[in-house]
PDB file of N, CA and C in Angstrom:
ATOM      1  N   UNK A   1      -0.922 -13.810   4.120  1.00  0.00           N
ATOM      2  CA  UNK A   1      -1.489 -14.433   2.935  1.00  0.00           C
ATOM      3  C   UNK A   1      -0.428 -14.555   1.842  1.00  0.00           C
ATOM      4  N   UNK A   2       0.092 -13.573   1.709  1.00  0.00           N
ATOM      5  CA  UNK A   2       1.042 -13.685   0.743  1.00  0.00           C
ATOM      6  C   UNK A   2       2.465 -14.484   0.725  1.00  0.00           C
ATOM      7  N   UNK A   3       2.556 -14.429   2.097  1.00  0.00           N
ATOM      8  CA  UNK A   3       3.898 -15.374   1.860  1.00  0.00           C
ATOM      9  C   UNK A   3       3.833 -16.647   2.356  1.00  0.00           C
ATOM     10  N   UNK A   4       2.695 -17.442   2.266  1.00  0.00           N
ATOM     11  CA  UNK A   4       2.065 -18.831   2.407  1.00  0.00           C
ATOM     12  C   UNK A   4       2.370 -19.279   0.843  1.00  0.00           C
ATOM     13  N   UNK A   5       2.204 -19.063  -0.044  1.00  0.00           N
ATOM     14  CA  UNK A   5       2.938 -19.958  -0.846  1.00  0.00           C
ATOM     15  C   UNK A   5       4.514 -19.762  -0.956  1.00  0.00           C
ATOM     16  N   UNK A   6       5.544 -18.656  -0.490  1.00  0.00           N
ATOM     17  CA  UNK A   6       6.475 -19.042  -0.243  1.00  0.00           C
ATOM     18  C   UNK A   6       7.191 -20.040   0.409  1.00  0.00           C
ATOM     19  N   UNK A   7       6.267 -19.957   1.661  1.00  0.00           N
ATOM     20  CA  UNK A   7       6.571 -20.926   2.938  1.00  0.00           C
ATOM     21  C   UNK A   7       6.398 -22.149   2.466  1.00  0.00           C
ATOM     22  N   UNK A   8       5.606 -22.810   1.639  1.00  0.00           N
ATOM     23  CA  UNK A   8       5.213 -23.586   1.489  1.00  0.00           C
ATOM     24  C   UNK A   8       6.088 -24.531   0.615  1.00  0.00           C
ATOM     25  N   UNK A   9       6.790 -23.616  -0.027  1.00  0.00           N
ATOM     26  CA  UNK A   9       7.753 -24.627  -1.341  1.00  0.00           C
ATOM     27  C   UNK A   9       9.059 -24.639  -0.429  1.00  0.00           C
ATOM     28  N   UNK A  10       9.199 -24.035   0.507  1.00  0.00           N
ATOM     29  CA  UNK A  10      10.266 -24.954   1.484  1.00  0.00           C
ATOM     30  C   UNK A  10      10.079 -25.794   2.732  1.00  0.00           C
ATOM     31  N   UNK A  11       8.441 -25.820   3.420  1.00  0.00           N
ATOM     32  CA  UNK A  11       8.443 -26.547   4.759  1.00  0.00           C
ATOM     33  C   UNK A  11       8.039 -27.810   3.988  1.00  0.00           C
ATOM     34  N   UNK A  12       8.129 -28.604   5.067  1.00  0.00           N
ATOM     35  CA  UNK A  12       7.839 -29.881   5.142  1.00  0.00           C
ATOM     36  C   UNK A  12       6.438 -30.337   5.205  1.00  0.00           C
ATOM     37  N   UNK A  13       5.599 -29.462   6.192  1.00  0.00           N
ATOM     38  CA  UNK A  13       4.203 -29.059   6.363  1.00  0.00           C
ATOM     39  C   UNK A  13       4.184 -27.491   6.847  1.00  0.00           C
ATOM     40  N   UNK A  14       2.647 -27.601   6.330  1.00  0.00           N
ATOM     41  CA  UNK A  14       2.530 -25.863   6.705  1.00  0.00           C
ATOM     42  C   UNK A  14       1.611 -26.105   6.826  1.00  0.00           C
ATOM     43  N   UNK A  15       0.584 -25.313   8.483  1.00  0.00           N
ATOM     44  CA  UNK A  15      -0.814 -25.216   8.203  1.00  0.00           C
ATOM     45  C   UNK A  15      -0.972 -23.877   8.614  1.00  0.00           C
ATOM     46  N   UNK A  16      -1.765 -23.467   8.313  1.00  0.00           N
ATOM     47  CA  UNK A  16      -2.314 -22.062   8.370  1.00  0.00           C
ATOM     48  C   UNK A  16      -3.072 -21.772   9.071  1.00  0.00           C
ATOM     49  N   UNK A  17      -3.804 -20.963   9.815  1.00  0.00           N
ATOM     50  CA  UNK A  17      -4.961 -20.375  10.345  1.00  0.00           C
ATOM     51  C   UNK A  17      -4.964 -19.137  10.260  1.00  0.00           C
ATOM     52  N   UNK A  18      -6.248 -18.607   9.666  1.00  0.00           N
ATOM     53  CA  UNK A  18      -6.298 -17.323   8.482  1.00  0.00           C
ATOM     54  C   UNK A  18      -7.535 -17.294   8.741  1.00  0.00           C
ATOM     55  N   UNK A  19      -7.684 -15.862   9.338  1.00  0.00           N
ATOM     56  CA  UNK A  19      -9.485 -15.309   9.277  1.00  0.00           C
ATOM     57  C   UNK A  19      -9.755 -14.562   8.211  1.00  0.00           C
ATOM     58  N   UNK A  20     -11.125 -14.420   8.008  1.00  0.00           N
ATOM     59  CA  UNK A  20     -11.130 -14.042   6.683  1.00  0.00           C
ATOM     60  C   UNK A  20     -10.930 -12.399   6.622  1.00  0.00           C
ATOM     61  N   UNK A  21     -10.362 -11.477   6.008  1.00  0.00           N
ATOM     62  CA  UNK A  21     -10.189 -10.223   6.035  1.00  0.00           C
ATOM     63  C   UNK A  21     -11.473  -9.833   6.081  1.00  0.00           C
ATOM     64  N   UNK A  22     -11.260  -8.558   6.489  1.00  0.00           N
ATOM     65  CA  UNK A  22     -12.341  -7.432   6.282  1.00  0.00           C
ATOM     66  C   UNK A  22     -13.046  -6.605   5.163  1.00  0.00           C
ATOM     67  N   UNK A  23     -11.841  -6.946   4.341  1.00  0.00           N
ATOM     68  CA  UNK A  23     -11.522  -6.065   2.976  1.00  0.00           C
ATOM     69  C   UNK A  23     -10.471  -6.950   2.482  1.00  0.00           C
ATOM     70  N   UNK A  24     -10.487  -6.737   0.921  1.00  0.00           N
ATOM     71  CA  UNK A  24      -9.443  -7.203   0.222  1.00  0.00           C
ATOM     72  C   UNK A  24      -8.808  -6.287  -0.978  1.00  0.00           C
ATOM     73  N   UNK A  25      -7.852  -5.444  -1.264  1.00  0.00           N
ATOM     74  CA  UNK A  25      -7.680  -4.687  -2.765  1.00  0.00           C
ATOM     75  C   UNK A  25      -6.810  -5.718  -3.461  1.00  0.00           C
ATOM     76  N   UNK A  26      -6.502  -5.788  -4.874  1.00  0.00           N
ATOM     77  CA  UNK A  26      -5.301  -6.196  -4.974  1.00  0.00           C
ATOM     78  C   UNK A  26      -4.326  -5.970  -5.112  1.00  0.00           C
ATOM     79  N   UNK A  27      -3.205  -6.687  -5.005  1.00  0.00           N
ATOM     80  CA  UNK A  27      -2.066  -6.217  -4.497  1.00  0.00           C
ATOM     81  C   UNK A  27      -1.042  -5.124  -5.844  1.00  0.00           C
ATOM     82  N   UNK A  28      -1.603  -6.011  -6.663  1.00  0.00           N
ATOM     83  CA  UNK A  28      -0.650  -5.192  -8.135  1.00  0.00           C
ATOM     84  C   UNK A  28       0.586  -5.671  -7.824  1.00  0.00           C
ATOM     85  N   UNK A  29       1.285  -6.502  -7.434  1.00  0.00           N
ATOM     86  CA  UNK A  29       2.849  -6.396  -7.202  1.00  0.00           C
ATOM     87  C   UNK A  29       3.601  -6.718  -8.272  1.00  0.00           C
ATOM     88  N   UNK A  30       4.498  -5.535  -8.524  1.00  0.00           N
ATOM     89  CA  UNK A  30       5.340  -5.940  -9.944  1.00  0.00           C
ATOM     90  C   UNK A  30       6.782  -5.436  -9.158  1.00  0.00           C
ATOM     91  N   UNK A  31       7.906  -5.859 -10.271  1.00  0.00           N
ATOM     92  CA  UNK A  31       9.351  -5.223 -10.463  1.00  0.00           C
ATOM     93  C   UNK A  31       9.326  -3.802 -10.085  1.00  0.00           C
ATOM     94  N   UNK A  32      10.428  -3.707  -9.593  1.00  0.00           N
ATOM     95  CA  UNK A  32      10.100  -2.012  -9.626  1.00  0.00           C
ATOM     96  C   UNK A  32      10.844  -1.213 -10.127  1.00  0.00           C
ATOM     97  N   UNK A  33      10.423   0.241 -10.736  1.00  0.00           N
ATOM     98  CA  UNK A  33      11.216   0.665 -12.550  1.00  0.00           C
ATOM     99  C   UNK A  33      13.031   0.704 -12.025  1.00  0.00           C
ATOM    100  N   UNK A  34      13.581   1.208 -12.739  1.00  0.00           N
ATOM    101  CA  UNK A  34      14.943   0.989 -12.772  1.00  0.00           C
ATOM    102  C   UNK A  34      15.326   2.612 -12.379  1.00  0.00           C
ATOM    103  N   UNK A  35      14.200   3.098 -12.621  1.00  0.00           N
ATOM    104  CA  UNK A  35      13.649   4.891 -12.341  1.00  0.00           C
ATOM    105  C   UNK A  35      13.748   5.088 -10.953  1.00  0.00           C
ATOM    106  N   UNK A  36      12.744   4.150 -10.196  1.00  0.00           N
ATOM    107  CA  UNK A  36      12.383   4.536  -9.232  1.00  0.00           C
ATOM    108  C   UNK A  36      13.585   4.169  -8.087  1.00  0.00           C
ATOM    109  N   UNK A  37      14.349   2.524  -8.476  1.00  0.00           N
ATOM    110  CA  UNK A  37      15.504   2.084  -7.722  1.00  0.00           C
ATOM    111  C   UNK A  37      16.796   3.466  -7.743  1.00  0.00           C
ATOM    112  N   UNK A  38      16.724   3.740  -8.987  1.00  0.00           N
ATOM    113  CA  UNK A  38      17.795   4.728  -9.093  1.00  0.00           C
ATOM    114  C   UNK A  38      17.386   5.857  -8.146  1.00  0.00           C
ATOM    115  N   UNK A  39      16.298   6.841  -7.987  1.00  0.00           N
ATOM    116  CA  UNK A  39      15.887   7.839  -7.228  1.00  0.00           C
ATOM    117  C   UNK A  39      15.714   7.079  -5.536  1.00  0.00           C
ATOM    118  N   UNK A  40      15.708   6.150  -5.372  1.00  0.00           N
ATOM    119  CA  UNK A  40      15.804   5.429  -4.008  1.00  0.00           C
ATOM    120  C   UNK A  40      17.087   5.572  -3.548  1.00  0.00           C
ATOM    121  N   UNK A  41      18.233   5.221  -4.526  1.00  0.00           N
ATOM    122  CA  UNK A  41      19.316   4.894  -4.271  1.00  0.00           C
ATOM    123  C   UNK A  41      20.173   6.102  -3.983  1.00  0.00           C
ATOM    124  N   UNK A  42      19.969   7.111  -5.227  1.00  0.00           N
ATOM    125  CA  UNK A  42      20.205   8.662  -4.587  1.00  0.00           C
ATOM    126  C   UNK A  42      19.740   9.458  -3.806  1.00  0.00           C
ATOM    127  N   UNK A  43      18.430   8.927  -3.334  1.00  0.00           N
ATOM    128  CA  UNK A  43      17.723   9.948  -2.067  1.00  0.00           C
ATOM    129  C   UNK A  43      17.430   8.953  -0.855  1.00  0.00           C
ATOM    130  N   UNK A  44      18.080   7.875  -0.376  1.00  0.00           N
ATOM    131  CA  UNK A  44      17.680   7.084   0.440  1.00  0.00           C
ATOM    132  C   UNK A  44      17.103   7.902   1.484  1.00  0.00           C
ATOM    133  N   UNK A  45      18.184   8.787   2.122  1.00  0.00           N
ATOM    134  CA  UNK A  45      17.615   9.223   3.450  1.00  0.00           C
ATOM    135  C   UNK A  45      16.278   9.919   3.460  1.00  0.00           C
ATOM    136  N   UNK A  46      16.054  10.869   2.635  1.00  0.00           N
ATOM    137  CA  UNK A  46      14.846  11.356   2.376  1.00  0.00           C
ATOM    138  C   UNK A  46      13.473  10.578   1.844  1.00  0.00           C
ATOM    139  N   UNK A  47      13.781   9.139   1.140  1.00  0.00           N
ATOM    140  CA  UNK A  47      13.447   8.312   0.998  1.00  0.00           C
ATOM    141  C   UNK A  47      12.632   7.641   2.628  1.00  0.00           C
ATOM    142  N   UNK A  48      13.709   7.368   3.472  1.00  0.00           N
ATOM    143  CA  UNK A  48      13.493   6.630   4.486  1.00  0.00           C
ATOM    144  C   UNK A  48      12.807   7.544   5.530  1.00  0.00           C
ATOM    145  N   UNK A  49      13.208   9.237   5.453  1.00  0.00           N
ATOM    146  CA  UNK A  49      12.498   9.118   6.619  1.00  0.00           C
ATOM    147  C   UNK A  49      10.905   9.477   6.120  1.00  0.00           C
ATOM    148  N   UNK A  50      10.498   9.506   5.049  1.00  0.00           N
ATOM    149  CA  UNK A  50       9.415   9.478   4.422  1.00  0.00           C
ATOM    150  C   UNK A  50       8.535   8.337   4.575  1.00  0.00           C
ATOM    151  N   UNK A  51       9.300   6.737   4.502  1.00  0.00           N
ATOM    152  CA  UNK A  51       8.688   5.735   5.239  1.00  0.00           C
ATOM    153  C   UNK A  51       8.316   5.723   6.611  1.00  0.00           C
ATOM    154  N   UNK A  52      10.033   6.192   7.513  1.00  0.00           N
ATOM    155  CA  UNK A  52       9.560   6.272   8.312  1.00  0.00           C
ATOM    156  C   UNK A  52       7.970   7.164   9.315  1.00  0.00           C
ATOM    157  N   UNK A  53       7.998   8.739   8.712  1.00  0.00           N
ATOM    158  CA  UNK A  53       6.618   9.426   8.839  1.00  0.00           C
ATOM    159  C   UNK A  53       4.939   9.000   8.229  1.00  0.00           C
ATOM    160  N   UNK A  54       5.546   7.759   7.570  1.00  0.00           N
ATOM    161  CA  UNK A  54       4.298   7.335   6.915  1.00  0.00           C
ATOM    162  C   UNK A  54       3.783   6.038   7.884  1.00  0.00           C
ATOM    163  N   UNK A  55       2.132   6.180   7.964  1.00  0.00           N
ATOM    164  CA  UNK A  55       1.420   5.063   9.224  1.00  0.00           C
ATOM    165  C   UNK A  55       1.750   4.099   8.789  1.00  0.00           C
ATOM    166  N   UNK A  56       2.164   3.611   7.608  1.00  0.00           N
ATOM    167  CA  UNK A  56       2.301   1.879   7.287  1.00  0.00           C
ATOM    168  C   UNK A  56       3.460   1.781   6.595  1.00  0.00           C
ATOM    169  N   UNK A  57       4.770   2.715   6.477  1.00  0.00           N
ATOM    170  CA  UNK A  57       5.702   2.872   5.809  1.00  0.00           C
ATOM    171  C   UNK A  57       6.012   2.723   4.577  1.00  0.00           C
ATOM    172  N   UNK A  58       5.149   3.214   3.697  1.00  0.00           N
ATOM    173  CA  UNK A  58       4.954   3.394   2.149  1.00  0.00           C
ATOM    174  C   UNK A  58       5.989   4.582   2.015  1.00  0.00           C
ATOM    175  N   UNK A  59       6.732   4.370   1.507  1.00  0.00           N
ATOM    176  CA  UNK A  59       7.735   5.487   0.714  1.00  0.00           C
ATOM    177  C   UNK A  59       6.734   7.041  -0.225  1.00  0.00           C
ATOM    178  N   UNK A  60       5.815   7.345   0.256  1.00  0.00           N
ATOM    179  CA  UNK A  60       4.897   8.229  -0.751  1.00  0.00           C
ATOM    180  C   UNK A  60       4.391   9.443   0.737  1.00  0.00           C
ATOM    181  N   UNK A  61       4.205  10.552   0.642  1.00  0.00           N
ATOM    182  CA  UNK A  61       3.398  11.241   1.587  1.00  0.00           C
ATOM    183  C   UNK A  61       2.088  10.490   1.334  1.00  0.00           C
ATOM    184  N   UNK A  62       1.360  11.139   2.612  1.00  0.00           N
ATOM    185  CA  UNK A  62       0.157  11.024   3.101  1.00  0.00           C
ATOM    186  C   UNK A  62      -0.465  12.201   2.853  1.00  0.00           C
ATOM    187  N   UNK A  63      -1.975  11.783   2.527  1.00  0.00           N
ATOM    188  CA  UNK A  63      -2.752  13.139   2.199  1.00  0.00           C
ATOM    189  C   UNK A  63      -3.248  13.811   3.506  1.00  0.00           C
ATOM    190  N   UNK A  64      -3.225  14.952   3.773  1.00  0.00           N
ATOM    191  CA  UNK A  64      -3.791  15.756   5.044  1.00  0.00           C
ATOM    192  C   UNK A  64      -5.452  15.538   4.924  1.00  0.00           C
ATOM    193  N   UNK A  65      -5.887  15.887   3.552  1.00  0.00           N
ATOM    194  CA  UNK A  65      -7.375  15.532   3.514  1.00  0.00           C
ATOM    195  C   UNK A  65      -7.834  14.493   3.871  1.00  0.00           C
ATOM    196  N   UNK A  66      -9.200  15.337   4.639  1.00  0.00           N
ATOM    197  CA  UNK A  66     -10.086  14.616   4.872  1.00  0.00           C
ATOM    198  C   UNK A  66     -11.098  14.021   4.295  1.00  0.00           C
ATOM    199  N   UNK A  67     -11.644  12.509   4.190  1.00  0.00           N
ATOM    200  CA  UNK A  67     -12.443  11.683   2.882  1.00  0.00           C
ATOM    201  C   UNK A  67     -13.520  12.525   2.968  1.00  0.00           C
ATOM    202  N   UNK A  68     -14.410  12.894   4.537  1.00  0.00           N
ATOM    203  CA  UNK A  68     -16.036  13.667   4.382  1.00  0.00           C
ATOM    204  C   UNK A  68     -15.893  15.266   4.125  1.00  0.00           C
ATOM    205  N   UNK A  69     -14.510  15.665   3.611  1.00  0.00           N
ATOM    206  CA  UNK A  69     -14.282  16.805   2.935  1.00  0.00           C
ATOM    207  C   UNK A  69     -15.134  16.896   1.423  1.00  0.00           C
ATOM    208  N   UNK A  70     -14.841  16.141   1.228  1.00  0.00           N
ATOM    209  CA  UNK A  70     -15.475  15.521  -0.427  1.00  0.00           C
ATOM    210  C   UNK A  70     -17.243  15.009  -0.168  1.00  0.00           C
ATOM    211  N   UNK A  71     -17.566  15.207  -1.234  1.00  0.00           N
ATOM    212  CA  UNK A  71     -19.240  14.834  -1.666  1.00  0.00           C
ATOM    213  C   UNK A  71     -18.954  13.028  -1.874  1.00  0.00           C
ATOM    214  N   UNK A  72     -19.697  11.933  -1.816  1.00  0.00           N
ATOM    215  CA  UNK A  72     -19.893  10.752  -1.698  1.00  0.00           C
ATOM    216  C   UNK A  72     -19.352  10.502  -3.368  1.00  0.00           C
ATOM    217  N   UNK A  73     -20.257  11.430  -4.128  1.00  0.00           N
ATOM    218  CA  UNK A  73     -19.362  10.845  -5.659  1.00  0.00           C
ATOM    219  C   UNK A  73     -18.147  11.589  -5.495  1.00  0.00           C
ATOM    220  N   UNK A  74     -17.345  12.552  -5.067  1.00  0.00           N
ATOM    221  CA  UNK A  74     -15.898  12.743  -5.235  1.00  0.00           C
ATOM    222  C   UNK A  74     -14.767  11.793  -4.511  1.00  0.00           C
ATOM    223  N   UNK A  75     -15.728  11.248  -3.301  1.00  0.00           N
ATOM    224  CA  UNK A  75     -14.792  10.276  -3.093  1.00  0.00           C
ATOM    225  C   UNK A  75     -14.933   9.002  -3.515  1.00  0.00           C
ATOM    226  N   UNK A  76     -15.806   8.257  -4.455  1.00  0.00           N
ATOM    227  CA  UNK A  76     -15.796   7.113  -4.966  1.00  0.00           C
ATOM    228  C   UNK A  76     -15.395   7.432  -6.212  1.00  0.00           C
ATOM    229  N   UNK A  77     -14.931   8.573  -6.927  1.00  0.00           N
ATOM    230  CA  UNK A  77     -13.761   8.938  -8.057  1.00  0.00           C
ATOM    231  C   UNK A  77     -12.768   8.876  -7.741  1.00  0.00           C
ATOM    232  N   UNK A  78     -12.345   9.319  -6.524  1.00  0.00           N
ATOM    233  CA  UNK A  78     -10.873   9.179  -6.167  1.00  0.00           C
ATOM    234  C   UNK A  78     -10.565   7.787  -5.814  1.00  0.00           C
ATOM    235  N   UNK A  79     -11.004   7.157  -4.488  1.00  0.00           N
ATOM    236  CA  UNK A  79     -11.162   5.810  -4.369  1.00  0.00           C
ATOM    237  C   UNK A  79     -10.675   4.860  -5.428  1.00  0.00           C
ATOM    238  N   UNK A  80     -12.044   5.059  -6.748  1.00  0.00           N
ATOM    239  CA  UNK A  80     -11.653   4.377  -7.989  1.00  0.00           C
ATOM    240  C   UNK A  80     -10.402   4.723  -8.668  1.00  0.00           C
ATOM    241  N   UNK A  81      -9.537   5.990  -8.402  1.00  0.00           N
ATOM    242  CA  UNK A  81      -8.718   6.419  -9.208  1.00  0.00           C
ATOM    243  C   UNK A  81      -7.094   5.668  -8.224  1.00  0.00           C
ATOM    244  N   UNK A  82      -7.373   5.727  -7.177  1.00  0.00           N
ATOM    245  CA  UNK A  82      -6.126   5.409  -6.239  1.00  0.00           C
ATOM    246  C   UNK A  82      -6.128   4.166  -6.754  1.00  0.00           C
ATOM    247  N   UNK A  83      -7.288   3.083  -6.633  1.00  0.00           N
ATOM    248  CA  UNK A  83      -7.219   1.610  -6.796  1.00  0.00           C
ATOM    249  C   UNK A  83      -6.769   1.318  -8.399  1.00  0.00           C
ATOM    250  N   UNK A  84      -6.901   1.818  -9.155  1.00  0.00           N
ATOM    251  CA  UNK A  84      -6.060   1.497 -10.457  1.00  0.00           C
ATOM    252  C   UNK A  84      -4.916   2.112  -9.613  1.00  0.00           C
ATOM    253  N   UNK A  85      -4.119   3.269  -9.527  1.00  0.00           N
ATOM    254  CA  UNK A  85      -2.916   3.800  -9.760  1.00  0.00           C
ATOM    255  C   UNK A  85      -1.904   3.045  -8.978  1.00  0.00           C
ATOM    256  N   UNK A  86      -2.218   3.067  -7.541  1.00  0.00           N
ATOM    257  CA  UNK A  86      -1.983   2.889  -6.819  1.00  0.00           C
ATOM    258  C   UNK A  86      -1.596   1.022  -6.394  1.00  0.00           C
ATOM    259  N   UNK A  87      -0.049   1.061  -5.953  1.00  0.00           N
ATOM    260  CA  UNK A  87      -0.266  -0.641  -6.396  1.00  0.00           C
ATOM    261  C   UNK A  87      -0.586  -1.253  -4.752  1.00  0.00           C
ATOM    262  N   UNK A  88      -0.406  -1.390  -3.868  1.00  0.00           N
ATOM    263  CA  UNK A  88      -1.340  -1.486  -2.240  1.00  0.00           C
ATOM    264  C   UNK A  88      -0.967  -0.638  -1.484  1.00  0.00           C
ATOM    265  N   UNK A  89      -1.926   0.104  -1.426  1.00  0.00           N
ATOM    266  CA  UNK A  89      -1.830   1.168  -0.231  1.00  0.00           C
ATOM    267  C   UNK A  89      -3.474   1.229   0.989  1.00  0.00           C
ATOM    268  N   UNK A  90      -3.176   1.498   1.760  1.00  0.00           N
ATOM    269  CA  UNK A  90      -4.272   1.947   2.376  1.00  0.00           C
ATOM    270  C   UNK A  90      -4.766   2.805   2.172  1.00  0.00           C
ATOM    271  N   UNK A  91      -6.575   2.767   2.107  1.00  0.00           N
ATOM    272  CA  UNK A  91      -7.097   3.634   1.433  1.00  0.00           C
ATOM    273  C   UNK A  91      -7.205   4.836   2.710  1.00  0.00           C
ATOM    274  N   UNK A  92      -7.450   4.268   3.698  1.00  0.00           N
ATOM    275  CA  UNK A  92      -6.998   5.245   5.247  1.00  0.00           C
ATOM    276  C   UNK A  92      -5.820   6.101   5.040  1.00  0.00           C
ATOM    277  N   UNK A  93      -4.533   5.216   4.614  1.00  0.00           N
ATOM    278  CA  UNK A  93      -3.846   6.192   4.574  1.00  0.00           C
ATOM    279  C   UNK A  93      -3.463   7.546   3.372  1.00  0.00           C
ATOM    280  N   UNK A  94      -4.105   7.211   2.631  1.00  0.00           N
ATOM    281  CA  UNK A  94      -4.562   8.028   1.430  1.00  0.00           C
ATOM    282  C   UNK A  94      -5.719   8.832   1.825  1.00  0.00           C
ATOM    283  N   UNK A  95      -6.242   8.937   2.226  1.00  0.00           N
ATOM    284  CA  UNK A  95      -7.235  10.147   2.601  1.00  0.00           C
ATOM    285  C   UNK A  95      -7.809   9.797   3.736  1.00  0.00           C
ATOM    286  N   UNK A  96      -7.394  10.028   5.047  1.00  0.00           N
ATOM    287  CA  UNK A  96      -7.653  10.169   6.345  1.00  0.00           C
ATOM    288  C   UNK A  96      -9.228  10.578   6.625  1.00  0.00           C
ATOM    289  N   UNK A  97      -9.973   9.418   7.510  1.00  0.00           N
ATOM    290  CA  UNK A  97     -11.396  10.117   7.928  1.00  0.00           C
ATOM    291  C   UNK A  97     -11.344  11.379   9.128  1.00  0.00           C
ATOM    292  N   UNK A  98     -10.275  11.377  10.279  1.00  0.00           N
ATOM    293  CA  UNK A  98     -10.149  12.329  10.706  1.00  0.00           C
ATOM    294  C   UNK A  98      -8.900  12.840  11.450  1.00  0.00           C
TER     295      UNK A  98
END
């Protein structure tokens, strides 16, 4: 989805075929701080193999908890709290069902 309007301002034609997701969050995508490039740049390796141990290679640990650890309102606080903070992550991979 996202890189269909890239594609698009250089092909000649583009057609698509796109089912409709299951789910959608948004993406939040911004610059990224000059903070965080710098601590990338001095910790790459620890950096990388952190992507690498992560299910979808997000540079961040993964939570060990489990979501039905939590009561139904503790996890639609957290939920709500990841989806502001958080700029796309899986909510799977943020708190594992099992």
């Amino acid at each position: 989805m996202q890189a269909i309007p890239e594609i698009a301002r250089e092909a000649a034609h583009l057609t698509v075929f796109q089912r409709t997701p299951q789910y959608s969050i948004p993406a939040r995508n911004r610059p990224s701080s000059l903070r965080w490039m710098r601590h990338a740049r001095e910790n790459w390796d620890a950096v990388r193999a952190t992507m690498n141990a992560h299910p979808v290679g997000m540079p961040f640990e993964t939570s060990k908890r489990l979501a039905f650890e939590d009561t139904p309102e503790q996890r639609q606080a957290l939920y709500e709290e990841l989806c502001r903070r958080v700029a796309s992550t899986s909510f799977s991979a943020a708190m594992p069902t099992s």
